[in-house]
Protein backbone atom coordinates (compact mmCIF):
# COMPACT_ATOMS: atom_id res chain seq x y z
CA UNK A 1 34.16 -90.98 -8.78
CA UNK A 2 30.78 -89.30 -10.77
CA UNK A 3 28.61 -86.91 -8.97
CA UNK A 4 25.20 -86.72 -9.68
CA UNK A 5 24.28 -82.63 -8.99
CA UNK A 6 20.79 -81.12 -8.50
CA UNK A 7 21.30 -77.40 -8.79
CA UNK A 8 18.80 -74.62 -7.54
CA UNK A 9 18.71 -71.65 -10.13
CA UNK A 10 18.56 -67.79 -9.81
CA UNK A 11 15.19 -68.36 -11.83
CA UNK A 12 14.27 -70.99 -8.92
CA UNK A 13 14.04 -73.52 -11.32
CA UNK A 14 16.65 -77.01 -10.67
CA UNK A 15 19.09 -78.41 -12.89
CA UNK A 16 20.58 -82.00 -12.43
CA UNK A 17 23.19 -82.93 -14.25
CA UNK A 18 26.23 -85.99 -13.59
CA UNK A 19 30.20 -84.91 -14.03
CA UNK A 20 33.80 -86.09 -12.50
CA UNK A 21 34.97 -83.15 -11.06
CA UNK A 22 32.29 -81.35 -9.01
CA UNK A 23 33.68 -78.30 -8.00
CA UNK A 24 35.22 -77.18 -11.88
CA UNK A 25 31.22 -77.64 -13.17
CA UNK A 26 30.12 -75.71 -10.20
CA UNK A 27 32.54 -73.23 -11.27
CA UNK A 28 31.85 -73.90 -15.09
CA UNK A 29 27.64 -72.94 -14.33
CA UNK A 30 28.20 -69.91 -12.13
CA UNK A 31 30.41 -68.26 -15.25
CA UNK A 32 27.99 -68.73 -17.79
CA UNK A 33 29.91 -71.62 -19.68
CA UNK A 34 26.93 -74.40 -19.73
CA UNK A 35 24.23 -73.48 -22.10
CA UNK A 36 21.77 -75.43 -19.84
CA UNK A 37 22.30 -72.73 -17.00
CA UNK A 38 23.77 -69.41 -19.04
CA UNK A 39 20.69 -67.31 -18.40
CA UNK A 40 19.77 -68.73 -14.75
CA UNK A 41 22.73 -68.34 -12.08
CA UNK A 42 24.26 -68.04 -10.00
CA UNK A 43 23.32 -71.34 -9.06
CA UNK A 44 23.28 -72.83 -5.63
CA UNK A 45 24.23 -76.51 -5.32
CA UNK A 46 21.32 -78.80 -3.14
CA UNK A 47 22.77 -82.22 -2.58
CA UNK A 48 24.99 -84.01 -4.59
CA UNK A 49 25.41 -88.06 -4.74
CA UNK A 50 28.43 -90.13 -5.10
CA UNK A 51 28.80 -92.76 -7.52
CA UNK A 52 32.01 -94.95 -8.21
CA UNK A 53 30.29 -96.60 -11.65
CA UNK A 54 30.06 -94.15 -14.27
CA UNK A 55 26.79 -95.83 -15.91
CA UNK A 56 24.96 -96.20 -12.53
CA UNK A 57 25.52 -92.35 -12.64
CA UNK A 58 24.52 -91.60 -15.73
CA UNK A 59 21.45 -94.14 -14.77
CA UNK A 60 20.30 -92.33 -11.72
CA UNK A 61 20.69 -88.60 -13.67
CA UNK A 62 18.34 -89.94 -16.66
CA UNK A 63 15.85 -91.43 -13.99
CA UNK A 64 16.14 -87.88 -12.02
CA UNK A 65 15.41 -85.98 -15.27
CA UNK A 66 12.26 -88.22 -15.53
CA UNK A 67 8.64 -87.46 -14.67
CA UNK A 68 8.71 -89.93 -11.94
CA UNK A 69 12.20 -89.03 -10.81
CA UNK A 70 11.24 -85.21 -10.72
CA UNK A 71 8.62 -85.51 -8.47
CA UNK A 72 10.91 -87.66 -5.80
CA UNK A 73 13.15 -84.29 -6.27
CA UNK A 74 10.26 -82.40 -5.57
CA UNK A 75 9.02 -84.53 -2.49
CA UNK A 76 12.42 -84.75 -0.97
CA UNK A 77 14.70 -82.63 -2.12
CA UNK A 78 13.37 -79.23 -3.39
């Protein structure tokens, strides 16, 4: 299974990102140890989404981390 994340910073600011195991990169952003989110948590997770192809994953992060896929996060989700 791949989980596509949207994160909401300390700074207020989210962070999507895709992995396998949810709960170690949850772990892995609260301690500092992703360079993405070092200076912004704690971090809070929003939703998550469940994916059992890898590339449809990886599809839906890069469309999430677009212009047009950040404003259906802002819309809907944040």
């Amino acid at each position: 299974m791949y989980y596509v994340y949207i994160l909401k910073c300390a700074d207020g600011k989210p962070y999507t990102g895709c992995t396998e195991n949810l709960e170690e990169r949850l772990e892995r952003h609260n301690k500092g140890y992703v360079p993405a989110t070092e200076n912004r948590y704690p971090v809070e997770l929003v939703t998550h989404i469940v994916f059992n192809d890898k590339y449809k994953a990886f599809e839906f992060e890069k469309y999430l981390k677009s212009g047009s896929g950040r404003a259906f996060l802002n819309k809907h989700l944040i």
